[in-house]
PDB file of N, CA and C in Angstrom:
ATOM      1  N   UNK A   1      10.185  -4.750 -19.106  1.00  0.00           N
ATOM      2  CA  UNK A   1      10.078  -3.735 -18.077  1.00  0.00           C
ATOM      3  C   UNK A   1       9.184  -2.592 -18.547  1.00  0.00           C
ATOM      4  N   UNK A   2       9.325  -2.579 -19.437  1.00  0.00           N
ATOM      5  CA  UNK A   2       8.608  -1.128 -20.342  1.00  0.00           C
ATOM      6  C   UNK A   2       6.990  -1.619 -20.320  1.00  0.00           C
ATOM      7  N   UNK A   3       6.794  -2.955 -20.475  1.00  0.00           N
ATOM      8  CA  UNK A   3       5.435  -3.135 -20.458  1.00  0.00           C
ATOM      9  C   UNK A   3       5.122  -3.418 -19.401  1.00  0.00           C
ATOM     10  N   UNK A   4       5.524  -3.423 -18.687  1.00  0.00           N
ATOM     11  CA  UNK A   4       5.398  -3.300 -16.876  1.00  0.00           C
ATOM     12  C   UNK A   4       4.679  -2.215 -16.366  1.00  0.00           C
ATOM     13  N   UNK A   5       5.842  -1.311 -16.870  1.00  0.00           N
ATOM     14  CA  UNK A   5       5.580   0.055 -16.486  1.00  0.00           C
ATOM     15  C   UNK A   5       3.747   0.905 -17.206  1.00  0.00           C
ATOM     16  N   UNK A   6       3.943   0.543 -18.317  1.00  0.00           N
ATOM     17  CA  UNK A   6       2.823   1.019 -19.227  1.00  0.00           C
ATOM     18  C   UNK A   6       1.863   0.254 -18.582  1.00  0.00           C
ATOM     19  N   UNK A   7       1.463  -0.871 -18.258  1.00  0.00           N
ATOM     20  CA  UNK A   7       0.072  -1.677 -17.437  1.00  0.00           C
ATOM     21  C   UNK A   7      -0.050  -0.862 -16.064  1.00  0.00           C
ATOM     22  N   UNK A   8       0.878  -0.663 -14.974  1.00  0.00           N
ATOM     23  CA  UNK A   8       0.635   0.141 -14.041  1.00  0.00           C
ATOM     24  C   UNK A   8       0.234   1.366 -14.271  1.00  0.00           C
ATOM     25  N   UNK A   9       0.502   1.912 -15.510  1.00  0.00           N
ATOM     26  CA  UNK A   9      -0.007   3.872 -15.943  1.00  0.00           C
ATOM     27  C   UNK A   9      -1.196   3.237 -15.785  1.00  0.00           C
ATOM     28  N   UNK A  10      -1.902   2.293 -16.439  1.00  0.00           N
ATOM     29  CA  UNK A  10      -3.114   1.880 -17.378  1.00  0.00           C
ATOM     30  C   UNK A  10      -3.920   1.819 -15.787  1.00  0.00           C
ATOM     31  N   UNK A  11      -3.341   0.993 -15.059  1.00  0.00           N
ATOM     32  CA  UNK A  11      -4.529   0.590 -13.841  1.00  0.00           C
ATOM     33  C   UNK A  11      -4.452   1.716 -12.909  1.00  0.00           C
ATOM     34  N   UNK A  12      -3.207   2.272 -12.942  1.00  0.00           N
ATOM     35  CA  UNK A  12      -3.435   3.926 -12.240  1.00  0.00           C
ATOM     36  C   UNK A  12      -4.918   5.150 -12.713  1.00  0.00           C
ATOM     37  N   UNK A  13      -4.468   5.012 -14.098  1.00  0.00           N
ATOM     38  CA  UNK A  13      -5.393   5.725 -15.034  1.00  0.00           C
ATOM     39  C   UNK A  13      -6.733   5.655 -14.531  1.00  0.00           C
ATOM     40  N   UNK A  14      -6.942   4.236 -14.577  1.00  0.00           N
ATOM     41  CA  UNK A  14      -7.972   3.644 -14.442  1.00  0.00           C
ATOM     42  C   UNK A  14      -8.945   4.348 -13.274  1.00  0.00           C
ATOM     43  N   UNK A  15      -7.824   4.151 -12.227  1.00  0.00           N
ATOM     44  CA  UNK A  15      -8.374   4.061 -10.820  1.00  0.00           C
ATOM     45  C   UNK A  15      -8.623   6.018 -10.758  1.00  0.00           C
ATOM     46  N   UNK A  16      -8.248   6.378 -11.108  1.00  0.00           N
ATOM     47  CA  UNK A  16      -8.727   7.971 -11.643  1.00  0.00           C
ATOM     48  C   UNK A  16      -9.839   7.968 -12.104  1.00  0.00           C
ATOM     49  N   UNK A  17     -10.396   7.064 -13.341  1.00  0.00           N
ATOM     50  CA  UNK A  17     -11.542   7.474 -14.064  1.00  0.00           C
ATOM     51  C   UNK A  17     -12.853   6.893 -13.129  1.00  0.00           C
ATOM     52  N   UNK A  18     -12.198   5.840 -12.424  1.00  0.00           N
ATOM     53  CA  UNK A  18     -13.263   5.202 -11.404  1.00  0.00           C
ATOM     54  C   UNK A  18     -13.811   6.099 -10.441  1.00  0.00           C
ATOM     55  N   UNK A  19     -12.561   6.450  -9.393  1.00  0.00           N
ATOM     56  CA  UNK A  19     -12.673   7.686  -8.525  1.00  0.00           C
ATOM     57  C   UNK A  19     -13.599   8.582  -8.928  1.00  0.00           C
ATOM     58  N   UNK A  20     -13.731   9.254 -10.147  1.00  0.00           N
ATOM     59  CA  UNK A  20     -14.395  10.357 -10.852  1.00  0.00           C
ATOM     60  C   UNK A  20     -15.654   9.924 -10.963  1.00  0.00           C
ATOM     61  N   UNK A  21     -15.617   8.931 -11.426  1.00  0.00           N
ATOM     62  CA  UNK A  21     -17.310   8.642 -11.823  1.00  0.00           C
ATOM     63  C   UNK A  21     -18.241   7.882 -10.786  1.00  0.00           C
ATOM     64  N   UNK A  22     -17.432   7.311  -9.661  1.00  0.00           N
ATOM     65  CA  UNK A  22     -18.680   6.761  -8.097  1.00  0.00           C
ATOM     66  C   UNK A  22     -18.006   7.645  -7.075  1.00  0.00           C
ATOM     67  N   UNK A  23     -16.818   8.491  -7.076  1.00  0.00           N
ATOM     68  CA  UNK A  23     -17.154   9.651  -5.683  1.00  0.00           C
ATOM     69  C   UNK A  23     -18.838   9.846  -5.547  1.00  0.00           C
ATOM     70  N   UNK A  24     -19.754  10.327  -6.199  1.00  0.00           N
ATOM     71  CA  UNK A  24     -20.920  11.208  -6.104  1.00  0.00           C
ATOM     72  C   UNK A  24     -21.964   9.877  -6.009  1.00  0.00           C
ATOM     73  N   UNK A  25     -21.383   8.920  -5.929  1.00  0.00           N
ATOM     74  CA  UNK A  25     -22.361   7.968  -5.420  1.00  0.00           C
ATOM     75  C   UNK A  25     -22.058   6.912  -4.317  1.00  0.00           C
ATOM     76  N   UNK A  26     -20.635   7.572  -3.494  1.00  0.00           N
ATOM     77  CA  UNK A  26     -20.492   7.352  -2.455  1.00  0.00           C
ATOM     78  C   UNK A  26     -19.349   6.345  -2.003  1.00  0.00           C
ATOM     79  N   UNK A  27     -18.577   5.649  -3.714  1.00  0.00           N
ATOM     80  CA  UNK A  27     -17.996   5.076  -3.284  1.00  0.00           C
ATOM     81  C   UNK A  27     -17.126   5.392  -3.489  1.00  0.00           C
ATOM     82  N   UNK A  28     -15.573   4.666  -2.438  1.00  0.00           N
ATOM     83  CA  UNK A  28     -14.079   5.297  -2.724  1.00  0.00           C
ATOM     84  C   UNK A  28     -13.307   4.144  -3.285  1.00  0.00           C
ATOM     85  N   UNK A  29     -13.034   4.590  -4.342  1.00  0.00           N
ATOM     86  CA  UNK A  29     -11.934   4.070  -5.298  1.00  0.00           C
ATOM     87  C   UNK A  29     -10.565   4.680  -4.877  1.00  0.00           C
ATOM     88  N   UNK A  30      -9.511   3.943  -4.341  1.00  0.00           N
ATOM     89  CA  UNK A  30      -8.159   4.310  -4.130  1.00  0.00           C
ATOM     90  C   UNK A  30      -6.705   3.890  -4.705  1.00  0.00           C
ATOM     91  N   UNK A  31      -5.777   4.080  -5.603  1.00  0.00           N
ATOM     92  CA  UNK A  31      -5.199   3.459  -6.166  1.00  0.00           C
ATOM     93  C   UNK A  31      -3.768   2.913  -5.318  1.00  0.00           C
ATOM     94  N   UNK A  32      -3.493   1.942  -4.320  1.00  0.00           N
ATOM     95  CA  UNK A  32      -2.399   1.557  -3.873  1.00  0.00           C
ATOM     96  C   UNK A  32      -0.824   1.003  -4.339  1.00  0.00           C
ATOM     97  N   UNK A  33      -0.073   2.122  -3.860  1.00  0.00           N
ATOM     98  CA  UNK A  33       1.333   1.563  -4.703  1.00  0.00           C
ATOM     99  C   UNK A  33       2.043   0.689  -3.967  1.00  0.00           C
ATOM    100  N   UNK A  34       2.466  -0.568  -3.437  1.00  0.00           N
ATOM    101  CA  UNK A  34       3.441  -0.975  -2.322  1.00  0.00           C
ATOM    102  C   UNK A  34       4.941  -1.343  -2.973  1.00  0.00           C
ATOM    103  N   UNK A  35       5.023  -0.203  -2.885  1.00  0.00           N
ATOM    104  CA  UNK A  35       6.740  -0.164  -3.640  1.00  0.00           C
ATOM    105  C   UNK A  35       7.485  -1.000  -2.527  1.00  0.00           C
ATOM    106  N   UNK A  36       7.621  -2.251  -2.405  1.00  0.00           N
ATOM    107  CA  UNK A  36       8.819  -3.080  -1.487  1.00  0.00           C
ATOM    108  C   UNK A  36       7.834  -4.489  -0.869  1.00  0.00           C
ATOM    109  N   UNK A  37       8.566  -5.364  -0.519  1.00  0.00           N
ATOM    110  CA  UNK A  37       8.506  -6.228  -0.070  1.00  0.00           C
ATOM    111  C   UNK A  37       7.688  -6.490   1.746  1.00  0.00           C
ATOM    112  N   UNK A  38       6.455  -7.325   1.218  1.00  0.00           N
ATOM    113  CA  UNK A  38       6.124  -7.088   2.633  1.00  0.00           C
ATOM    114  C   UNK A  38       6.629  -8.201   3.808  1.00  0.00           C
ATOM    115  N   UNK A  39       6.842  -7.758   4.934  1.00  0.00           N
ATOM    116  CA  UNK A  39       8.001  -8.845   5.685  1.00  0.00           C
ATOM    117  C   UNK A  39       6.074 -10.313   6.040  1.00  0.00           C
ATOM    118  N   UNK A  40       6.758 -10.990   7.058  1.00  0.00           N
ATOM    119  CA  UNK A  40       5.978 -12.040   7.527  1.00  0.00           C
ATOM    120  C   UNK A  40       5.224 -11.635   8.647  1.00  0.00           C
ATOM    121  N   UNK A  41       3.757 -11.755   9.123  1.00  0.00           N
ATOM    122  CA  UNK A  41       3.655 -11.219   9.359  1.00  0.00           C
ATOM    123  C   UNK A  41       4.055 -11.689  11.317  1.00  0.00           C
ATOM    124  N   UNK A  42       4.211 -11.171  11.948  1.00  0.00           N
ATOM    125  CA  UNK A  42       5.288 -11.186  13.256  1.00  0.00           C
ATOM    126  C   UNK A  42       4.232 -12.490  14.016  1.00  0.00           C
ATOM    127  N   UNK A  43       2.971 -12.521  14.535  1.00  0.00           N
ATOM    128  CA  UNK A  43       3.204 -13.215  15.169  1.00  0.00           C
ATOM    129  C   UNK A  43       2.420 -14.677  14.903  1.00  0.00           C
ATOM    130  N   UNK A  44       2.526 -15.145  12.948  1.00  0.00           N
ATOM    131  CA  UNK A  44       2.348 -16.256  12.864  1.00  0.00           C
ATOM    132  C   UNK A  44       3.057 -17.240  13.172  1.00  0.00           C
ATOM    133  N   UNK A  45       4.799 -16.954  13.567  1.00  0.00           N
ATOM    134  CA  UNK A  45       5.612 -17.742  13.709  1.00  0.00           C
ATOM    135  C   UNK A  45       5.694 -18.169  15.101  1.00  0.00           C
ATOM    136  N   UNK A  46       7.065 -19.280  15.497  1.00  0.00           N
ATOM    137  CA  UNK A  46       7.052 -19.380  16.688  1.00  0.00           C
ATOM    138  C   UNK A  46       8.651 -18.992  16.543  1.00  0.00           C
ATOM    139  N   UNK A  47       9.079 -18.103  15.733  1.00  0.00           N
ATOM    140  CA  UNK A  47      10.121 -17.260  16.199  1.00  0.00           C
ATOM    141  C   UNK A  47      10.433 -16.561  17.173  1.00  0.00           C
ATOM    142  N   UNK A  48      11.263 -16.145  17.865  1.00  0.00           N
ATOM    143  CA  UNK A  48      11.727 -15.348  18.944  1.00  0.00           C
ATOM    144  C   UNK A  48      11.647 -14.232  18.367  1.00  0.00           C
ATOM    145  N   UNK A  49      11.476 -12.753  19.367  1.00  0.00           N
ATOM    146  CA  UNK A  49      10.967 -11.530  19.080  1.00  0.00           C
ATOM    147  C   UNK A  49      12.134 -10.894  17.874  1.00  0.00           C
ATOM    148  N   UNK A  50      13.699 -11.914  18.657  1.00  0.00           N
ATOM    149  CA  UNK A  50      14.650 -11.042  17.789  1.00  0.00           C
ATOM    150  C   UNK A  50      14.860 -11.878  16.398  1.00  0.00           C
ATOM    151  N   UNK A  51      14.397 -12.981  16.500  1.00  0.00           N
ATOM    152  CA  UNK A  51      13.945 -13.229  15.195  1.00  0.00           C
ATOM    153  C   UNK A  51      13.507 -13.248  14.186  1.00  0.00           C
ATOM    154  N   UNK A  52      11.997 -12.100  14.558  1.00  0.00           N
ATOM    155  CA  UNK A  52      11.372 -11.824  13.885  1.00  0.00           C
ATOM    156  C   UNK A  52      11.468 -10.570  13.455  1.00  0.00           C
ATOM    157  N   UNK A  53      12.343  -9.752  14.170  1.00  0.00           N
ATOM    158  CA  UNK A  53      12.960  -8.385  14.232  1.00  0.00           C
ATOM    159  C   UNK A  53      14.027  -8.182  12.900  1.00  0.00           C
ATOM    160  N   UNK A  54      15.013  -9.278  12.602  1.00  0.00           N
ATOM    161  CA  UNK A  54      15.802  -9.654  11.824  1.00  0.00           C
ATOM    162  C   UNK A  54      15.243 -10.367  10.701  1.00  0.00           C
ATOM    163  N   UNK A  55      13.997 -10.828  10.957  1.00  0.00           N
ATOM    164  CA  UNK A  55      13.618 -11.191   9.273  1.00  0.00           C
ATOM    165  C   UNK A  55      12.955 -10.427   8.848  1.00  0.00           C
ATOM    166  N   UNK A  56      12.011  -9.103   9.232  1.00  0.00           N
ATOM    167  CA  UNK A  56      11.541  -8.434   8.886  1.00  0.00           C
ATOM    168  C   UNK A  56      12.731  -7.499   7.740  1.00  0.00           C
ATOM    169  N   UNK A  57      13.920  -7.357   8.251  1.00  0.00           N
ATOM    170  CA  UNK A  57      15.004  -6.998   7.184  1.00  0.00           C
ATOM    171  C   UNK A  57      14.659  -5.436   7.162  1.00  0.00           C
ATOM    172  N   UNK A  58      15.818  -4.470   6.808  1.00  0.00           N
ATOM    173  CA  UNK A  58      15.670  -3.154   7.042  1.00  0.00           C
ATOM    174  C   UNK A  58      14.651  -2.509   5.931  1.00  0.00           C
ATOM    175  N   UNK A  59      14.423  -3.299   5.043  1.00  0.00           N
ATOM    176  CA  UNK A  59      13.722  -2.695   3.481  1.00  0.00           C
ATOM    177  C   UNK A  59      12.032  -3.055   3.438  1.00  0.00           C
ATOM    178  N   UNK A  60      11.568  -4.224   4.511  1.00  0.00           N
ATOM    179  CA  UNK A  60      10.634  -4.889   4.031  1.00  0.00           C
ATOM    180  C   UNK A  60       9.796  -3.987   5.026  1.00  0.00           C
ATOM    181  N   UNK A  61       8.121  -4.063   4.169  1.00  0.00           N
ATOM    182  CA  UNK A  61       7.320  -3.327   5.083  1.00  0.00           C
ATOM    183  C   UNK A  61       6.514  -4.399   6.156  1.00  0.00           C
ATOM    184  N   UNK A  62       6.663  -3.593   7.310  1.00  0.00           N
ATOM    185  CA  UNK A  62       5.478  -4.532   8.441  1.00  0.00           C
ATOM    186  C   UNK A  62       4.070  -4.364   7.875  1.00  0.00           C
ATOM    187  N   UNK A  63       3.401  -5.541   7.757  1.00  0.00           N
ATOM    188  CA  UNK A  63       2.160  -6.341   7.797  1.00  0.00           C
ATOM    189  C   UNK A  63       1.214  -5.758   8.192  1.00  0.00           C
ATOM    190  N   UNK A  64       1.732  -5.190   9.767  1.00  0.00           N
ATOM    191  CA  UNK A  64       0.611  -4.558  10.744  1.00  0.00           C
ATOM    192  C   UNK A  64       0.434  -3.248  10.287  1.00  0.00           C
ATOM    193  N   UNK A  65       1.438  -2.512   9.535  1.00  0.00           N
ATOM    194  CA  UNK A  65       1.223  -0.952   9.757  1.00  0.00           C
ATOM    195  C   UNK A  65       1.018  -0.343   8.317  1.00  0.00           C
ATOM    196  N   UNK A  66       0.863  -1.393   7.748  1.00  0.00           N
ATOM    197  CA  UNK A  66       0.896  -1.850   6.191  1.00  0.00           C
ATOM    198  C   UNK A  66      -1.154  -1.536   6.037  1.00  0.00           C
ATOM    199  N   UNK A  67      -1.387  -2.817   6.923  1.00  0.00           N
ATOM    200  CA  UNK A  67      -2.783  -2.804   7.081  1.00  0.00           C
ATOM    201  C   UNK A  67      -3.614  -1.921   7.610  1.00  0.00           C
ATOM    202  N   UNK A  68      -2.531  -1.018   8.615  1.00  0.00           N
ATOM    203  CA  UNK A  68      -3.096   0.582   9.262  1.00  0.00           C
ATOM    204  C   UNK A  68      -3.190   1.551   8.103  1.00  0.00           C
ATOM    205  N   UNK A  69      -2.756   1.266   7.495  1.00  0.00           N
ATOM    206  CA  UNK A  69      -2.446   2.478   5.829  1.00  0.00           C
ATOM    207  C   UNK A  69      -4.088   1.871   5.329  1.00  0.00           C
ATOM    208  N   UNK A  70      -4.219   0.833   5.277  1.00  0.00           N
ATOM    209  CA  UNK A  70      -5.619   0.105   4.391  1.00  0.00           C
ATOM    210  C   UNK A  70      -6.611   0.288   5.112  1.00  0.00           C
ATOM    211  N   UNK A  71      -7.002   0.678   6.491  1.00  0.00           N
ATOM    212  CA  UNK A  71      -8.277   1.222   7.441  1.00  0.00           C
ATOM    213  C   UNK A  71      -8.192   2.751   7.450  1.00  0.00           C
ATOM    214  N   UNK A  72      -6.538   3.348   7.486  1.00  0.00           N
ATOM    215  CA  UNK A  72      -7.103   4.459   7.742  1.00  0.00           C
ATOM    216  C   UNK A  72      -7.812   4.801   6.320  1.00  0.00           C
ATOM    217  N   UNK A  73      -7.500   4.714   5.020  1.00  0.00           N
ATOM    218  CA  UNK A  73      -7.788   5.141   3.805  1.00  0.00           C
ATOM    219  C   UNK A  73      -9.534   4.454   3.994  1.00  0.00           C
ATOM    220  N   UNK A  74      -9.831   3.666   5.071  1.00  0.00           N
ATOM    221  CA  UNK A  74     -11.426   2.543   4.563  1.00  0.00           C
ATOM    222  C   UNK A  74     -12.252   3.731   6.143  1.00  0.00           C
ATOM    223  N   UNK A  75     -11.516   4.323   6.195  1.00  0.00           N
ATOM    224  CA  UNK A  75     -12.855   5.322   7.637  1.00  0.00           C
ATOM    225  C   UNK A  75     -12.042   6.695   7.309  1.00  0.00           C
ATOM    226  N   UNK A  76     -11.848   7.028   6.126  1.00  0.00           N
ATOM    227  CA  UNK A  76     -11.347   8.667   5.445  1.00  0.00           C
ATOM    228  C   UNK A  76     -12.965   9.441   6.142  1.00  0.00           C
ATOM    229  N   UNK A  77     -12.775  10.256   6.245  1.00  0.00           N
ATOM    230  CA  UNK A  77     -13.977  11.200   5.659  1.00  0.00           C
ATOM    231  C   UNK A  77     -13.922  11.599   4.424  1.00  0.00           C
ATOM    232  N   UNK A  78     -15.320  11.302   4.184  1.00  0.00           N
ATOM    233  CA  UNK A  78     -16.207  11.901   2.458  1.00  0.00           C
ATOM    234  C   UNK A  78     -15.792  12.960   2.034  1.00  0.00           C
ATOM    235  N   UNK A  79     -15.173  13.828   3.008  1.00  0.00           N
ATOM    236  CA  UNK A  79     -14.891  15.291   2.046  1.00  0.00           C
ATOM    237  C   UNK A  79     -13.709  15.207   1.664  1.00  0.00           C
ATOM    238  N   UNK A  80     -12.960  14.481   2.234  1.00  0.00           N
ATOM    239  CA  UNK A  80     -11.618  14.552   1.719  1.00  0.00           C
ATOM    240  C   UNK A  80     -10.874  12.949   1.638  1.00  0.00           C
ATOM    241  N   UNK A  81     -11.400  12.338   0.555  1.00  0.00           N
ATOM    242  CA  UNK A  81     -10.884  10.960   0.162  1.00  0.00           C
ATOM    243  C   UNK A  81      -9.738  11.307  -0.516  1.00  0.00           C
ATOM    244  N   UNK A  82      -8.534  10.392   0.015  1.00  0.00           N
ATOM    245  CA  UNK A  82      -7.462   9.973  -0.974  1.00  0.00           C
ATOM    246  C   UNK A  82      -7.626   8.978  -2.251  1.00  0.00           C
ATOM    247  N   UNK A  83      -6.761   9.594  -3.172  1.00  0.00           N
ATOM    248  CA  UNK A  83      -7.458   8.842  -4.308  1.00  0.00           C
ATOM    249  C   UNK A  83      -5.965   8.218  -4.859  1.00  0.00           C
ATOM    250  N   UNK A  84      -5.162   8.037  -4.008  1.00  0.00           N
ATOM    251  CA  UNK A  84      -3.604   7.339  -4.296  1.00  0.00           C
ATOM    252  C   UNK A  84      -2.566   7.395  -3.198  1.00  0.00           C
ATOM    253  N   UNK A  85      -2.288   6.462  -2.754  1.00  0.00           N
ATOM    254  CA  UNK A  85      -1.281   5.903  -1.491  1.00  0.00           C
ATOM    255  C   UNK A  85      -0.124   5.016  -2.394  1.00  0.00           C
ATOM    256  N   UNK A  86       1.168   6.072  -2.052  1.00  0.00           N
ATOM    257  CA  UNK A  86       2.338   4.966  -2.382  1.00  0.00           C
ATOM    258  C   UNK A  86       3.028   5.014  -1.121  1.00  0.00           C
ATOM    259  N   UNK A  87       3.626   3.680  -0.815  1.00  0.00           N
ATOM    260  CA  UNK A  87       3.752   2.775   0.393  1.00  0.00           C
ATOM    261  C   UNK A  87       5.186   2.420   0.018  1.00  0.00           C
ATOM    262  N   UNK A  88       6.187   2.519   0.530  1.00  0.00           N
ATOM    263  CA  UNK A  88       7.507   2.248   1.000  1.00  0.00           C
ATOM    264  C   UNK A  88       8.369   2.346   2.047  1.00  0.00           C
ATOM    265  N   UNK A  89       9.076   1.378   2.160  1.00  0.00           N
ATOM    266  CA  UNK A  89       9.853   1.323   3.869  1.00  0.00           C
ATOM    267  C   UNK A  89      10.631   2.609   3.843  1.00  0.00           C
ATOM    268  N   UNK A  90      10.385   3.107   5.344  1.00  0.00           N
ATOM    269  CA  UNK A  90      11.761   4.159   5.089  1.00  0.00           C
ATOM    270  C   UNK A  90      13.123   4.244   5.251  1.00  0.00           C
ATOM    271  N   UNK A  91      13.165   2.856   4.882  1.00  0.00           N
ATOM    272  CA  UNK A  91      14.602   2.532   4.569  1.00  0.00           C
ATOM    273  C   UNK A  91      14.829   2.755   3.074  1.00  0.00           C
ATOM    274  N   UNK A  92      13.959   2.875   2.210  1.00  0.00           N
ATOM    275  CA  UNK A  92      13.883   2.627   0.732  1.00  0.00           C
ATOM    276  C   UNK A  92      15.093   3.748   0.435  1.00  0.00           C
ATOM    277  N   UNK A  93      16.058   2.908  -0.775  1.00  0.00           N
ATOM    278  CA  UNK A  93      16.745   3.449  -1.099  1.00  0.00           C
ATOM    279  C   UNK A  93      16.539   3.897  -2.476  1.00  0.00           C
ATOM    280  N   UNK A  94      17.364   5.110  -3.251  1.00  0.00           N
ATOM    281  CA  UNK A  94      16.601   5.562  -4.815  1.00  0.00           C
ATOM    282  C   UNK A  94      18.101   5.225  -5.131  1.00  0.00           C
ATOM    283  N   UNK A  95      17.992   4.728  -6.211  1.00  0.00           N
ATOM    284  CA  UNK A  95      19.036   3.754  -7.064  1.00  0.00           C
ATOM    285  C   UNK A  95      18.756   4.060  -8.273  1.00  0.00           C
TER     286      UNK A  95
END
């Protein structure tokens, strides 16, 4: 677990030193956290609506709004890029 933790500092780190050195040449480096489980996404199945309502499960993140987090961060404006998104259901519980 400990070396778990220490590889994520490392690619966090990372994504800092990246950010720093191509902001001024235009590109955006963003470091994404998805703390939880992402559900299926709703309408590959031929599940029923409340089916898919119930497997999505109270903890897991939707697909669709998951991927709205990944466009809005890809059409930011230049003056003000995010340079780290952590992502969890708001069901997430701290344990």
């Amino acid at each position: 677990v400990q070396q778990a933790g220490c590889g994520k500092f490392a690619l966090r780190a990372l994504s800092q030193c990246l950010a720093k050195e191509f902001q001024p040449l235009g590109i955006h480096v963003a470091h994404i956290i998805i703390d939880g489980i992402v559900g299926a996404p709703r309408s590959s199945s031929s599940m029923s609506q409340r089916e898919q309502e119930s497997d999505l499960g109270d903890d897991s993140l939707d697909p669709d709004a998951l991927a709205q987090t990944y466009w809005n961060l890809h059409i930011q404006d230049r003056t003000s890029w995010t340079q780290e998104i952590d992502v969890r259901s708001s069901n997430y519980r701290y344990f």
